[in-house]
PDB file of N, CA and C in Angstrom:
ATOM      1  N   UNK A   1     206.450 -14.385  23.585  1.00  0.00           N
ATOM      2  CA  UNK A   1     207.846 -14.153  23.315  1.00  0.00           C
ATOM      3  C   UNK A   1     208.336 -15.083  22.201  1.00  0.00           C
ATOM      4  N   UNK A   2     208.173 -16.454  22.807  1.00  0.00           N
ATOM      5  CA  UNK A   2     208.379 -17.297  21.158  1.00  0.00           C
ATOM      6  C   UNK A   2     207.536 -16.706  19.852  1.00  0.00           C
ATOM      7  N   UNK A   3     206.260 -16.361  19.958  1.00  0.00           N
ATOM      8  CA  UNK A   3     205.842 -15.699  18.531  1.00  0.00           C
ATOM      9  C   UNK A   3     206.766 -14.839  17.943  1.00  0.00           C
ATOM     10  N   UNK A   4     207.169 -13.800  18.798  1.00  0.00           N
ATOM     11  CA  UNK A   4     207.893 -12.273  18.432  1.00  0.00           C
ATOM     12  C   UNK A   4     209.716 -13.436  17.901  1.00  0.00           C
ATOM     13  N   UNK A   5     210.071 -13.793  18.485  1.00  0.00           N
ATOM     14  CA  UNK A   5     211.378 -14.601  18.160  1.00  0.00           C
ATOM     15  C   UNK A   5     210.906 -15.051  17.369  1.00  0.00           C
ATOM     16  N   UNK A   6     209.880 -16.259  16.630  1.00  0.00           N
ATOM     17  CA  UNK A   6     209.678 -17.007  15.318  1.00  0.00           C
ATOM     18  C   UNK A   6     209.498 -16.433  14.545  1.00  0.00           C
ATOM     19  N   UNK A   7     208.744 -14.928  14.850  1.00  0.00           N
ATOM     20  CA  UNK A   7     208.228 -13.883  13.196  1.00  0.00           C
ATOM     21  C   UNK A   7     209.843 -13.228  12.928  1.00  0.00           C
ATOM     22  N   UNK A   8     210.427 -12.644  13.579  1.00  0.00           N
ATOM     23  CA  UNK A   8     211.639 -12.248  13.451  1.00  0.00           C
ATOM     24  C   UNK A   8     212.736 -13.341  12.922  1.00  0.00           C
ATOM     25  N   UNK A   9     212.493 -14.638  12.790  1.00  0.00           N
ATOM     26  CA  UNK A   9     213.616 -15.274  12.459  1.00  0.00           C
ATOM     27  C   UNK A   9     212.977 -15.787  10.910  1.00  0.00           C
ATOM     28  N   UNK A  10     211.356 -15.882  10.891  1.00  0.00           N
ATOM     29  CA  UNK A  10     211.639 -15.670   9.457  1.00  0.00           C
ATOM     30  C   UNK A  10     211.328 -14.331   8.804  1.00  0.00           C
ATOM     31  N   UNK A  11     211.391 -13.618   9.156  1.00  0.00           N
ATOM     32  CA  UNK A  11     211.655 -12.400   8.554  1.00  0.00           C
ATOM     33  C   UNK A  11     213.200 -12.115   8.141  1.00  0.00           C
ATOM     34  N   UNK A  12     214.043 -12.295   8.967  1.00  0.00           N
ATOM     35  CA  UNK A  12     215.422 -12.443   8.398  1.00  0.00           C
ATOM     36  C   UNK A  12     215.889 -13.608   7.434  1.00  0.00           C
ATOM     37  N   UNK A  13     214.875 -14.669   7.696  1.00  0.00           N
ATOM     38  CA  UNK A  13     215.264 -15.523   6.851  1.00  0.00           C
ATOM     39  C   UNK A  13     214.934 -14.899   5.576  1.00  0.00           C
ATOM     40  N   UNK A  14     213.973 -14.617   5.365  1.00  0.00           N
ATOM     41  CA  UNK A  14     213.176 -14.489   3.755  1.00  0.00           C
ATOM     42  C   UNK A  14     213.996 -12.947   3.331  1.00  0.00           C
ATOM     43  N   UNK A  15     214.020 -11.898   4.161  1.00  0.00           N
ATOM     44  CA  UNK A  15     214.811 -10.707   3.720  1.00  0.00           C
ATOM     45  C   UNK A  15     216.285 -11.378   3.343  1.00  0.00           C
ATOM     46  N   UNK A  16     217.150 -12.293   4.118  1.00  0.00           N
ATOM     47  CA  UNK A  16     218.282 -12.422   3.624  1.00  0.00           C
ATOM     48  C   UNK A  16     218.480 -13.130   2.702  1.00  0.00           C
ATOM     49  N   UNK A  17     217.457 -13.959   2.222  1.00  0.00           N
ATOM     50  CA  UNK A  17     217.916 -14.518   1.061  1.00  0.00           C
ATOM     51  C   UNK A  17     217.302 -13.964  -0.344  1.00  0.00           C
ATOM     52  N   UNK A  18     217.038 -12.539  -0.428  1.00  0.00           N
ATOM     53  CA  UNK A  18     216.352 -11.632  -1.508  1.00  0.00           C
ATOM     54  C   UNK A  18     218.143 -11.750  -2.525  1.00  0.00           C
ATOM     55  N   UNK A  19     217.790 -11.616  -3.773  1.00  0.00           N
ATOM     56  CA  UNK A  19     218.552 -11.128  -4.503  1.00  0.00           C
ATOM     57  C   UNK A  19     218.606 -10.264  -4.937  1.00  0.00           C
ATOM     58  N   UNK A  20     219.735  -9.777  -5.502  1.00  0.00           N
ATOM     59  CA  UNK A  20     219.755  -8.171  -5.834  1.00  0.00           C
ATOM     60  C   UNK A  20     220.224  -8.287  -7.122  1.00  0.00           C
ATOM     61  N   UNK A  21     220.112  -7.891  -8.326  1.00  0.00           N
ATOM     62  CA  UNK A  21     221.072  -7.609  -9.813  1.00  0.00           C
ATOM     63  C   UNK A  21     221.750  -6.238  -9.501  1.00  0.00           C
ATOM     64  N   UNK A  22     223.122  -6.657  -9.996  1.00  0.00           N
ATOM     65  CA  UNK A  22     223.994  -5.483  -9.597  1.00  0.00           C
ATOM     66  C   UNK A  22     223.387  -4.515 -10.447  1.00  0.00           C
ATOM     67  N   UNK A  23     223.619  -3.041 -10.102  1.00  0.00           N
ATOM     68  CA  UNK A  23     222.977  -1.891 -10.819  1.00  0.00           C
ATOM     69  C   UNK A  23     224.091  -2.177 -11.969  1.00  0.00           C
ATOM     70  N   UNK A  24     223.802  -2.217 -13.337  1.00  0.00           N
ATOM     71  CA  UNK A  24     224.661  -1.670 -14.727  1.00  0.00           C
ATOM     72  C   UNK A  24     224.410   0.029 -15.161  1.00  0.00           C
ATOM     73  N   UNK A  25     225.872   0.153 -15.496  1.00  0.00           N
ATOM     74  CA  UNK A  25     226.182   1.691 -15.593  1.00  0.00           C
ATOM     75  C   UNK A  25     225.209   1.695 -17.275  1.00  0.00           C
ATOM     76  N   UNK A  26     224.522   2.645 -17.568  1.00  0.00           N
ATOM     77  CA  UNK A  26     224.060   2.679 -19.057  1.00  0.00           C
ATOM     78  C   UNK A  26     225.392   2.855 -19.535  1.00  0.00           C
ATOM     79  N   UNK A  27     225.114   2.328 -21.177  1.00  0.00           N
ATOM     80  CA  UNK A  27     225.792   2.322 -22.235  1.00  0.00           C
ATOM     81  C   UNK A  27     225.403   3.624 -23.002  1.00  0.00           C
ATOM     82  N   UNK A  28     226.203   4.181 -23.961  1.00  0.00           N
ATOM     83  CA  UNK A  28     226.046   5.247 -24.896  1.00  0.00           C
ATOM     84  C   UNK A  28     225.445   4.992 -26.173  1.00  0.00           C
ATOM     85  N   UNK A  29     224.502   5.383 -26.366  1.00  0.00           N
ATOM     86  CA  UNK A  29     224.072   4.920 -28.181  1.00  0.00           C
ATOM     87  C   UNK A  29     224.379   6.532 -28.938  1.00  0.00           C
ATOM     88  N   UNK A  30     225.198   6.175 -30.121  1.00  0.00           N
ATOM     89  CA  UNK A  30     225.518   6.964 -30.506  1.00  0.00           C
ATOM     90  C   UNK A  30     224.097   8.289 -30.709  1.00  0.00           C
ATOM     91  N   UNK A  31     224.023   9.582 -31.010  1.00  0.00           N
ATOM     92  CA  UNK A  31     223.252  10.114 -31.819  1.00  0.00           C
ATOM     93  C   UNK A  31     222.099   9.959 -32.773  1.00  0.00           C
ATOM     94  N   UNK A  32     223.494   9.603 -34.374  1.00  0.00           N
ATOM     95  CA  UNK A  32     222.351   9.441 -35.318  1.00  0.00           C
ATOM     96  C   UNK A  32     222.378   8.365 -35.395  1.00  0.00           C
ATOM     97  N   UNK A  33     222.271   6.966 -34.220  1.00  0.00           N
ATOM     98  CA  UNK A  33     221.594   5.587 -33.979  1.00  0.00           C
ATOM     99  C   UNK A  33     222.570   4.397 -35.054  1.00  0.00           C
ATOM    100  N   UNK A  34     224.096   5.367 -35.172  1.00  0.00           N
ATOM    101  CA  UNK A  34     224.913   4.069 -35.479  1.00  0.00           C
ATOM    102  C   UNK A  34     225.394   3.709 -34.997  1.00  0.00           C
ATOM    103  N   UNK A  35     226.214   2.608 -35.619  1.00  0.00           N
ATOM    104  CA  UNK A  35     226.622   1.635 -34.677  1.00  0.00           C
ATOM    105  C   UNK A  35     226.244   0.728 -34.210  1.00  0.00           C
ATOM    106  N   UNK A  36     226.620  -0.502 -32.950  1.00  0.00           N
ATOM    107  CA  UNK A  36     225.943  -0.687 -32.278  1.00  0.00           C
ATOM    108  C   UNK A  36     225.225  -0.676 -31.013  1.00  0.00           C
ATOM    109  N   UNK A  37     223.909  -1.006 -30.470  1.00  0.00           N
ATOM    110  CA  UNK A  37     223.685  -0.378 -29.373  1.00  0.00           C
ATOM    111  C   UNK A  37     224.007  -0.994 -28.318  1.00  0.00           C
ATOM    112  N   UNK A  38     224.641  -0.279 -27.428  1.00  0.00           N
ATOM    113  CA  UNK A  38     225.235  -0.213 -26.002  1.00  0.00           C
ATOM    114  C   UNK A  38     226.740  -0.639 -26.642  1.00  0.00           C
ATOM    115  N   UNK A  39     226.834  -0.049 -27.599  1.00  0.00           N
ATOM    116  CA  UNK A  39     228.691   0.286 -28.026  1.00  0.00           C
ATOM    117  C   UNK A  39     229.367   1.052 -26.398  1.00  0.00           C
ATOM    118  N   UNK A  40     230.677   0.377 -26.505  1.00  0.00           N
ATOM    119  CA  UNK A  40     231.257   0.990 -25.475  1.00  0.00           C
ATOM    120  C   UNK A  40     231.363   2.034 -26.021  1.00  0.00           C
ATOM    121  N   UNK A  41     231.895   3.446 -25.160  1.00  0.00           N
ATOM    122  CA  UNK A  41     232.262   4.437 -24.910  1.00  0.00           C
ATOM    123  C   UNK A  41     233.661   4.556 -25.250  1.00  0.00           C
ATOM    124  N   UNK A  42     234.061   5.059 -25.878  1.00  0.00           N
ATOM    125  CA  UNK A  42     235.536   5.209 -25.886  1.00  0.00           C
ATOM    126  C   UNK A  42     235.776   6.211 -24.718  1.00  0.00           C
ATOM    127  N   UNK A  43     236.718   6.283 -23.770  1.00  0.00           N
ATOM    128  CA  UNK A  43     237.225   7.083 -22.729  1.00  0.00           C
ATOM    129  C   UNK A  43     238.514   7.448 -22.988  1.00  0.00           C
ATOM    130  N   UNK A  44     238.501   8.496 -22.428  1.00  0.00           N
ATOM    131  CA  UNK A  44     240.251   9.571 -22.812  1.00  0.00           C
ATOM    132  C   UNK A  44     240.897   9.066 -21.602  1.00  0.00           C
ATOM    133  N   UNK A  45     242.333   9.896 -21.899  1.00  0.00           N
ATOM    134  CA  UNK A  45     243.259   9.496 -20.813  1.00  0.00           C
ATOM    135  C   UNK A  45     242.511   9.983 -19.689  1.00  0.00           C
ATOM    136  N   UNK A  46     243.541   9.002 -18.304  1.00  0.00           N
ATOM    137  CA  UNK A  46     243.119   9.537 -17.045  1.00  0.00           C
ATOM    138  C   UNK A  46     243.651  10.774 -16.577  1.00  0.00           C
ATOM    139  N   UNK A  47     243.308  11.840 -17.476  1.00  0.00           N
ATOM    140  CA  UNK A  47     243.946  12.702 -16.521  1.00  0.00           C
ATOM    141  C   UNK A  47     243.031  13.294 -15.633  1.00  0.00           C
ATOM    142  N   UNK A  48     243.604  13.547 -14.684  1.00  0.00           N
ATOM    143  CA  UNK A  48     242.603  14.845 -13.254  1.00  0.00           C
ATOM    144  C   UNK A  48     242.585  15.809 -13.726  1.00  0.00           C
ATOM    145  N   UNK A  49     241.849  16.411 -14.004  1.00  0.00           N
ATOM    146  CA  UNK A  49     241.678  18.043 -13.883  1.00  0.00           C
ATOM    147  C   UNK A  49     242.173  18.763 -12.646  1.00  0.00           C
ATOM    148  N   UNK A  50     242.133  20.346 -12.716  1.00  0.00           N
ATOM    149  CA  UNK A  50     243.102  21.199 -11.650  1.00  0.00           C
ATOM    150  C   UNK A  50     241.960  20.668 -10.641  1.00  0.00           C
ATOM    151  N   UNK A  51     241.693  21.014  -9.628  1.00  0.00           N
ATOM    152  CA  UNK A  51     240.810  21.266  -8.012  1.00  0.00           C
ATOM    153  C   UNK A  51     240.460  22.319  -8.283  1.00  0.00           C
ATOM    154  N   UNK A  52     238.695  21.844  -8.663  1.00  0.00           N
ATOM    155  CA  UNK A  52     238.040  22.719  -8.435  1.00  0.00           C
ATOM    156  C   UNK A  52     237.865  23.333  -6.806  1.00  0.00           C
ATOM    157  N   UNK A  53     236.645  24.638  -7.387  1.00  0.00           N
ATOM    158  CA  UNK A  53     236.020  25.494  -5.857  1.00  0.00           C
ATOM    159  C   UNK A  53     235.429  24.465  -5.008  1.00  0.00           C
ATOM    160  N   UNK A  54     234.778  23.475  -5.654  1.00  0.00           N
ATOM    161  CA  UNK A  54     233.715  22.428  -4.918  1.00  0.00           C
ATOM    162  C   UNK A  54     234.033  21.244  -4.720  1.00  0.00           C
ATOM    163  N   UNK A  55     234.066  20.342  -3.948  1.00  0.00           N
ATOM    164  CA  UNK A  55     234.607  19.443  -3.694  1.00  0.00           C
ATOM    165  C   UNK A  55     233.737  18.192  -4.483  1.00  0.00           C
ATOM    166  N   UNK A  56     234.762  17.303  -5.597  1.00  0.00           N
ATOM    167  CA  UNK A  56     234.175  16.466  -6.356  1.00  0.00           C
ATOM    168  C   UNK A  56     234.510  14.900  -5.933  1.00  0.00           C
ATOM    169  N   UNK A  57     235.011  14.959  -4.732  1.00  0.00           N
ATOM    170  CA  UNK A  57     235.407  13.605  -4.628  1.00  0.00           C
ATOM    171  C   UNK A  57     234.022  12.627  -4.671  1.00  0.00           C
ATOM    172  N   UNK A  58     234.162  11.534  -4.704  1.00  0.00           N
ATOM    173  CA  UNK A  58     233.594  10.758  -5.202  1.00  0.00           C
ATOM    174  C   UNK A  58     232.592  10.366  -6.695  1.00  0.00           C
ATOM    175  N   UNK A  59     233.087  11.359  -6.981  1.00  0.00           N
ATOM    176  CA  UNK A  59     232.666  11.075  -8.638  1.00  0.00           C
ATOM    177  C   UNK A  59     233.630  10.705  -9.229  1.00  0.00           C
ATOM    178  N   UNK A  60     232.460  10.071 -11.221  1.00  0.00           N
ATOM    179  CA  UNK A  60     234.132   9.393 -11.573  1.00  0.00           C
ATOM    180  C   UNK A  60     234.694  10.931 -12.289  1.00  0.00           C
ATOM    181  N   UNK A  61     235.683  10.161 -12.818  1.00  0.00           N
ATOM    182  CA  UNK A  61     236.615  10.879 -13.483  1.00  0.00           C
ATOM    183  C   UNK A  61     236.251  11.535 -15.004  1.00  0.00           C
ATOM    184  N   UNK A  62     235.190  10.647 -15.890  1.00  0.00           N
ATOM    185  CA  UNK A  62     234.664  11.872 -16.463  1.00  0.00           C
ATOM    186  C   UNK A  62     233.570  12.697 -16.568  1.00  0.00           C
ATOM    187  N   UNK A  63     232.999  12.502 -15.012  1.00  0.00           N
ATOM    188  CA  UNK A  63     232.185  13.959 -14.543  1.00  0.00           C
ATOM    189  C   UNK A  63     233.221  15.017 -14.533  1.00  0.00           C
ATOM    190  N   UNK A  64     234.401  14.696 -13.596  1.00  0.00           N
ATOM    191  CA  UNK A  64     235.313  15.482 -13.009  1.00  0.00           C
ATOM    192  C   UNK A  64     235.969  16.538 -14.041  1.00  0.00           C
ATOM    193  N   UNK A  65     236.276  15.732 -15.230  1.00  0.00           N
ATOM    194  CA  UNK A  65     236.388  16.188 -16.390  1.00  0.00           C
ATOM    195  C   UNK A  65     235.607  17.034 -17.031  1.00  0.00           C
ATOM    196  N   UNK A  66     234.350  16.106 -17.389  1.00  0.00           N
ATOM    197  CA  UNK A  66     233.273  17.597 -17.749  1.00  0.00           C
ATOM    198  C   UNK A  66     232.923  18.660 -16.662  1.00  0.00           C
ATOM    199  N   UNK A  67     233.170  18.457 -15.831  1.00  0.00           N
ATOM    200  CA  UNK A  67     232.567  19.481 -14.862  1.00  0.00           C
ATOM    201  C   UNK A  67     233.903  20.774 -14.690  1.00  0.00           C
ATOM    202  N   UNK A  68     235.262  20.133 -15.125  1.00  0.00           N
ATOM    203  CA  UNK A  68     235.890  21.264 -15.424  1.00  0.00           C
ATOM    204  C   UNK A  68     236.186  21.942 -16.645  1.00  0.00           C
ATOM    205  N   UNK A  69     235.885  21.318 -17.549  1.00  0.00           N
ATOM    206  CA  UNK A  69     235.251  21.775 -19.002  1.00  0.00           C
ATOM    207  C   UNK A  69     234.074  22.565 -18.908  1.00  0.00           C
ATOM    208  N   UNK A  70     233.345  22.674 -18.125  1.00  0.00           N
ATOM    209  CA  UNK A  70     232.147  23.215 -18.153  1.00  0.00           C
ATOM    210  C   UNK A  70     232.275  24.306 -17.211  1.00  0.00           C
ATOM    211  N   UNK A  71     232.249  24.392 -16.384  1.00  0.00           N
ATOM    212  CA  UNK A  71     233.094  25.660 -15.366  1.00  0.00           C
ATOM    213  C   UNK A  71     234.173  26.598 -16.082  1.00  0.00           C
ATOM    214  N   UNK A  72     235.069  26.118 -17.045  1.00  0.00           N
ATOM    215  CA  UNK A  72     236.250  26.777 -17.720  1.00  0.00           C
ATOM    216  C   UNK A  72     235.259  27.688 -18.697  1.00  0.00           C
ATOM    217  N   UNK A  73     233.818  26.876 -19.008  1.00  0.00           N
ATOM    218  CA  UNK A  73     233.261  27.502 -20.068  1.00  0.00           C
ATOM    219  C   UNK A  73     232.507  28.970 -19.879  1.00  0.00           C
ATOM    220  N   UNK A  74     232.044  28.393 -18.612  1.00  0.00           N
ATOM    221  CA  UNK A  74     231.407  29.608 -17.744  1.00  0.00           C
ATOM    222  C   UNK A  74     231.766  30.701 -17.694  1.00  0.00           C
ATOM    223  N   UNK A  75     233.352  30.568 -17.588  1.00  0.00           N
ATOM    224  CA  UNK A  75     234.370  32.078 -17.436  1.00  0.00           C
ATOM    225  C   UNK A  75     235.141  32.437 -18.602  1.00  0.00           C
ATOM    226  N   UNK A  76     235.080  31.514 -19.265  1.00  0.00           N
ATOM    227  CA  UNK A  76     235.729  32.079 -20.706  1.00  0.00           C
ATOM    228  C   UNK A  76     235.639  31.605 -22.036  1.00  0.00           C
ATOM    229  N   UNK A  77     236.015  31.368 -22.656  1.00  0.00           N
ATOM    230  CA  UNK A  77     235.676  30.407 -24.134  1.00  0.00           C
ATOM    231  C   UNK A  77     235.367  29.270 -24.298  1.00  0.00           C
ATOM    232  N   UNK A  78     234.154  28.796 -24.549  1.00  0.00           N
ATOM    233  CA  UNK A  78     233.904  27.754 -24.285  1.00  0.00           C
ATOM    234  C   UNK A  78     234.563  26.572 -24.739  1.00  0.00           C
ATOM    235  N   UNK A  79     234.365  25.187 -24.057  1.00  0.00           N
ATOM    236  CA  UNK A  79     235.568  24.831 -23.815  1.00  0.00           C
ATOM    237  C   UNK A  79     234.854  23.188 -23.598  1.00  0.00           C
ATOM    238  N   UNK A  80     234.979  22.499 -24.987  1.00  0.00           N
ATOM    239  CA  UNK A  80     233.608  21.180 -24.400  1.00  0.00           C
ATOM    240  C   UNK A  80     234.294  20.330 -25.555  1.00  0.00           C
ATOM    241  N   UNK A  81     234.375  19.073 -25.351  1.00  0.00           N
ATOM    242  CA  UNK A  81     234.522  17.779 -26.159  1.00  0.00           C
ATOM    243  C   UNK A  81     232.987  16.933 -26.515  1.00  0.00           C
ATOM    244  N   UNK A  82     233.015  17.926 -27.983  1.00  0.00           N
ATOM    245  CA  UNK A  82     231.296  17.607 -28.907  1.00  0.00           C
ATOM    246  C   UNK A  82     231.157  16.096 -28.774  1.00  0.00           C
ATOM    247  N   UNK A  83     232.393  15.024 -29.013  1.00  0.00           N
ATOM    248  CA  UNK A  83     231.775  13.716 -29.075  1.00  0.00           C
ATOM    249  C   UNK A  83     231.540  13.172 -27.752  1.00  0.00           C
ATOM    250  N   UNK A  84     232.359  13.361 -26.758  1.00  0.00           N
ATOM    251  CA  UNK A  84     231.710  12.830 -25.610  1.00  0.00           C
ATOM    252  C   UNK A  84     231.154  13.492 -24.788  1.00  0.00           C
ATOM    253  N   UNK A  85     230.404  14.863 -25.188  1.00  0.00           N
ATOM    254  CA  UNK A  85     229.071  15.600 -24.642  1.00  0.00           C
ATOM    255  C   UNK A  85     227.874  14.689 -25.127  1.00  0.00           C
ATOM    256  N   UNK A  86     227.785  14.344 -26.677  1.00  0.00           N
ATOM    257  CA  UNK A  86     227.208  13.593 -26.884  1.00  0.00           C
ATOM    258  C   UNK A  86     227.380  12.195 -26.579  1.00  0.00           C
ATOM    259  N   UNK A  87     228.076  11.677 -26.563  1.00  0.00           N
ATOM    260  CA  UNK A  87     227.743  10.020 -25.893  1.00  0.00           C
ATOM    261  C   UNK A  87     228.612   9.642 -24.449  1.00  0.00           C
ATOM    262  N   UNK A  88     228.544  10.477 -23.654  1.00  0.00           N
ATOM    263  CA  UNK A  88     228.725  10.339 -22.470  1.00  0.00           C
ATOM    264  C   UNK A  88     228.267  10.914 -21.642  1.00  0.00           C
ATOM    265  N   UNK A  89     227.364  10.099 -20.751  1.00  0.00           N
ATOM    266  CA  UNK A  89     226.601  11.115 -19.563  1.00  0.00           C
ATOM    267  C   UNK A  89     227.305  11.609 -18.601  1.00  0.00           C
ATOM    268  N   UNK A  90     227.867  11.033 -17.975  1.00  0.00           N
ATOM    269  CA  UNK A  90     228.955  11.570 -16.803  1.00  0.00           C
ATOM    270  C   UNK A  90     229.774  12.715 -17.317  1.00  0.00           C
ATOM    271  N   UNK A  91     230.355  12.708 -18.731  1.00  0.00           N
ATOM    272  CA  UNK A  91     230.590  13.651 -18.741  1.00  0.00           C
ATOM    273  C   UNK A  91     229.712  15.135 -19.356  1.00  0.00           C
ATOM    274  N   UNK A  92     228.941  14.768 -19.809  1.00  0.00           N
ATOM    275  CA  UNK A  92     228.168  15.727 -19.545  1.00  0.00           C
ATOM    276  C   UNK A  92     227.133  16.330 -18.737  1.00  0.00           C
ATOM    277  N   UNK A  93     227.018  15.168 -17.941  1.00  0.00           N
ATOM    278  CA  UNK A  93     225.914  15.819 -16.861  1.00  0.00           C
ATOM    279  C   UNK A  93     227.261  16.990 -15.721  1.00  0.00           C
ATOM    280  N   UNK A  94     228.601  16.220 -15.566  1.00  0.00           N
ATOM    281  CA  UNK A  94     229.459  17.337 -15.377  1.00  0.00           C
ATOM    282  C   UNK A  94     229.612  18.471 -15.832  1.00  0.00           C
ATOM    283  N   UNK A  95     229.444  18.123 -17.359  1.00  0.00           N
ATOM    284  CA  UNK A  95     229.508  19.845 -17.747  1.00  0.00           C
ATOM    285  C   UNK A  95     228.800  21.048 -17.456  1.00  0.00           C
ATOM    286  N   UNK A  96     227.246  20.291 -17.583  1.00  0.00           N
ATOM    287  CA  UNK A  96     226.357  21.158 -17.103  1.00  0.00           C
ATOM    288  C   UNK A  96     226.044  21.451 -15.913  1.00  0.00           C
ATOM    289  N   UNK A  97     227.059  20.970 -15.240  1.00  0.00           N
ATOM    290  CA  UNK A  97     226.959  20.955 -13.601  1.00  0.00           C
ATOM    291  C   UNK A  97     227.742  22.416 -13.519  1.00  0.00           C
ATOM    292  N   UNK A  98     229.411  21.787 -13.620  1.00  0.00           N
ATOM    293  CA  UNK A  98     229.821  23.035 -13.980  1.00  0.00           C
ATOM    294  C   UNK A  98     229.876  24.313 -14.436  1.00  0.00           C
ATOM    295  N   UNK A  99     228.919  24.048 -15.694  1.00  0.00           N
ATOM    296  CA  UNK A  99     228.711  25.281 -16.328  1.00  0.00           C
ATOM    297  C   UNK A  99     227.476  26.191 -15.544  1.00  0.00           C
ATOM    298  N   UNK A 100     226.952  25.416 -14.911  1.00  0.00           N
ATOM    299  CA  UNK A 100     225.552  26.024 -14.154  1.00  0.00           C
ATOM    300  C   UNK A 100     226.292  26.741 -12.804  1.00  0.00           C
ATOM    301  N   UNK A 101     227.379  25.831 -12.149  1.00  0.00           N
ATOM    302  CA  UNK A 101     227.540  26.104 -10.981  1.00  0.00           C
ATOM    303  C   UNK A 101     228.312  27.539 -10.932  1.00  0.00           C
ATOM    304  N   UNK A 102     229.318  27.721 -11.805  1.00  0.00           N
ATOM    305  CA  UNK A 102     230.415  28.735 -12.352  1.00  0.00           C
ATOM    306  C   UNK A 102     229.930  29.652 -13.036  1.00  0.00           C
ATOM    307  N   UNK A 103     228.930  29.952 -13.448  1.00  0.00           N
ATOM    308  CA  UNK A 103     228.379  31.112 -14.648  1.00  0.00           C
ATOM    309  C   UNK A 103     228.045  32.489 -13.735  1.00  0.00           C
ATOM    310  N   UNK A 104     228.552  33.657 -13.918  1.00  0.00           N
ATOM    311  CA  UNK A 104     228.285  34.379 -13.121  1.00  0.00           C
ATOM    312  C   UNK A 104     226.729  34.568 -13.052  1.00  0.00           C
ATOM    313  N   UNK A 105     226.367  35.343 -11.628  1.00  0.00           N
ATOM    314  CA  UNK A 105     225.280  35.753 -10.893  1.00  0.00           C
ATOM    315  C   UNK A 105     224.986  36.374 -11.793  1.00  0.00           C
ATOM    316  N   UNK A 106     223.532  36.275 -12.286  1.00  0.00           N
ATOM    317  CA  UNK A 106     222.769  38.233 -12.449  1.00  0.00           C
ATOM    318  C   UNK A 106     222.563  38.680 -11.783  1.00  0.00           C
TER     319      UNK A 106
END
């Protein structure tokens, strides 16, 4: 019983004192590689988009964005912001979320 209690107390010891580096969000490098790299992002206003069909809570705000840019595109004229398709993932991995999720059936 003392073995099983001593392996367990350093096992918590050594697991609790692990460090972690906080995860960093990637940076955007432009395209044609100007600038500099891991230039911030310029971000648009906060606005919300309408409520979508699917429920987006917990994403940020410019998935939410591309993903209703990209859905709008699905059903009608397309409908996309070229510079931050290109240097923003969130919002474009939204778009193509959207646009995949919204495109009619064959």
């Amino acid at each position: 019983m003392k073995r099983l209690f001593f392996s367990l107390a350093i096992l918590t010891a050594v697991t609790g004192c692990a460090v972690t580096e906080p995860v960093k969000k990637p940076t955007a490098v432009p395209p044609d590689g100007g600038g500099f790299v891991g230039a911030p992002v310029e971000t648009p206003p906060a606005v919300e988009p309408p409520r979508p069909k699917h429920n987006l809570s917990g994403f940020p705000l410019p998935y939410r964005q591309g993903y209703d840019d990209g859905c709008n595109s699905a059903q009608s004229a397309e409908r996309k912001d070229a510079q931050r398709f290109a240097r923003d993932m969130d919002y474009r991995i939204g778009w193509q979320d959207g646009y995949a999720l919204c495109a009619p059936k064959k």
